[in-house]
Protein backbone atom coordinates (compact mmCIF):
# COMPACT_ATOMS: atom_id res chain seq x y z
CA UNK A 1 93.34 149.62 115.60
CA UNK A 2 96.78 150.76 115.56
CA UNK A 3 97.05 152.05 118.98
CA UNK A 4 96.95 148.26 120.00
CA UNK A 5 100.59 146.97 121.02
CA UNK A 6 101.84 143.13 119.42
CA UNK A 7 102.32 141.58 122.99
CA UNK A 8 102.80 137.70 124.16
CA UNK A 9 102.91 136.91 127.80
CA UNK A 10 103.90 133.48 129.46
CA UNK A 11 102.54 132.21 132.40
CA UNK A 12 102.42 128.71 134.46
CA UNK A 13 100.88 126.71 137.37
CA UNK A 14 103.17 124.41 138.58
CA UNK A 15 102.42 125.22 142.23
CA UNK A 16 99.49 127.54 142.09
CA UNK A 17 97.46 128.56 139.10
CA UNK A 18 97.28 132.82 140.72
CA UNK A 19 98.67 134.11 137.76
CA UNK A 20 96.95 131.84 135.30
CA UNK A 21 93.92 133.37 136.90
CA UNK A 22 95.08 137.16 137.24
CA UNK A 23 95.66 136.66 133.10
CA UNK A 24 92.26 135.46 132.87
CA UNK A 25 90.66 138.45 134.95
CA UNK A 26 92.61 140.56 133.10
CA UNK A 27 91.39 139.37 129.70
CA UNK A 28 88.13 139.40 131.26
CA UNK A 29 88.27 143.27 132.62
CA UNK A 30 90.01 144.29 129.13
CA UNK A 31 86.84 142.39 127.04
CA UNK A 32 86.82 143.29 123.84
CA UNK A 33 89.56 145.86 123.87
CA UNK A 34 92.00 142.76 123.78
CA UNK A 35 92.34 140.35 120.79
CA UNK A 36 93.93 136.98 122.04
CA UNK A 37 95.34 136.28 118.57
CA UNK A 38 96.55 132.56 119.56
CA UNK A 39 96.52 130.68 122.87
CA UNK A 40 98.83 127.62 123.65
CA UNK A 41 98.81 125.65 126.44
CA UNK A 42 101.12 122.61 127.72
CA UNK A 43 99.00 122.29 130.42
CA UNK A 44 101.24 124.09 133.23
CA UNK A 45 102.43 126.60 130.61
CA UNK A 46 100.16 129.45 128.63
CA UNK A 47 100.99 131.55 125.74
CA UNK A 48 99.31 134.04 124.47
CA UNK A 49 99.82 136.22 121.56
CA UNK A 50 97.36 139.14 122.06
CA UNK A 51 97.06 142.88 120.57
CA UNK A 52 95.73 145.80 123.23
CA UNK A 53 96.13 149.00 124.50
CA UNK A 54 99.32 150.59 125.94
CA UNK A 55 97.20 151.45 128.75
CA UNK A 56 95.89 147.47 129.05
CA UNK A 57 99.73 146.21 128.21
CA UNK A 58 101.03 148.55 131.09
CA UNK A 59 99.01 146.70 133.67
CA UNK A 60 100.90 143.75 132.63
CA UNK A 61 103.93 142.18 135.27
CA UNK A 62 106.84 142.68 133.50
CA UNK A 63 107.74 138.61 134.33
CA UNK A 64 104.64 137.85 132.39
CA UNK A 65 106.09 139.96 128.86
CA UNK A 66 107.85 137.50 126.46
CA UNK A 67 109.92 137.47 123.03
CA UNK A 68 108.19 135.73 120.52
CA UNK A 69 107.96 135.49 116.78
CA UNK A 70 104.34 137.34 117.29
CA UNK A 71 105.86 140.00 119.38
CA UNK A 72 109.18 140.56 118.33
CA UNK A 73 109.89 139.03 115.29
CA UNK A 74 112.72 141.20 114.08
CA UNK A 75 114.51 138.69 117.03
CA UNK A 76 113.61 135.88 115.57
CA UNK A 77 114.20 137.02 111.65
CA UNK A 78 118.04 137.85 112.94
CA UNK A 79 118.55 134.35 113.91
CA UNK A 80 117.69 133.06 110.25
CA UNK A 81 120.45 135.12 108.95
C-alpha cells in the first residue's frame, strides 16, 4: 500500500503507563490498517516502527513522532558521510 506513511513513535512509563496504553488503543482501533514493522521495548521505553494511513498517522501526538533509521533514514545516511 503506498498510501501508508514510514512512521516510528516513542513512548514511556516512568510515572504512568497513559500513553503506553493510548498507543495500544490506537493500534487496536487502526487493526489491520497498521503494520507494526518492529517493536522494542526497554521496559519504560517503546519503539515502534509502523507503516499506516495519513489519516491514522494524523491522530498521532506530535511528542510521540520520532527520527529513526526506519522513518527517516536520509538523517541517518547523512551522518555516515
Amino acid at each position: 500500500m503506498s498510501d501508508r506513511l514510514k512512521v516510528s513513535l516513542y513512548v514511556d512509563h516512568v510515572d504512568d503507563s497513559s500513553d503506553f496504553d493510548k498507543v495500544n488503543d490506537w493500534l487496536a482501533r487502526w487493526g489491520d490498517k497498521v503494520t507494526v514493522k518492529s517493536y522494542s521495548t526497554g521496559g519504560w521505553e517503546h519503539c515502534w516502527d509502523l507503516l499506516a494511513p495519513a489519516e491514522a498517522v494524523a491522530e498521532l501526538p506530535a511528542e510521540w513522532l520520532c527520527d529513526s533509521e526506519w522513518a527517516t533514514p536520509e538523517l541517518f545516511e547523512a551522518k555516515l558521510q
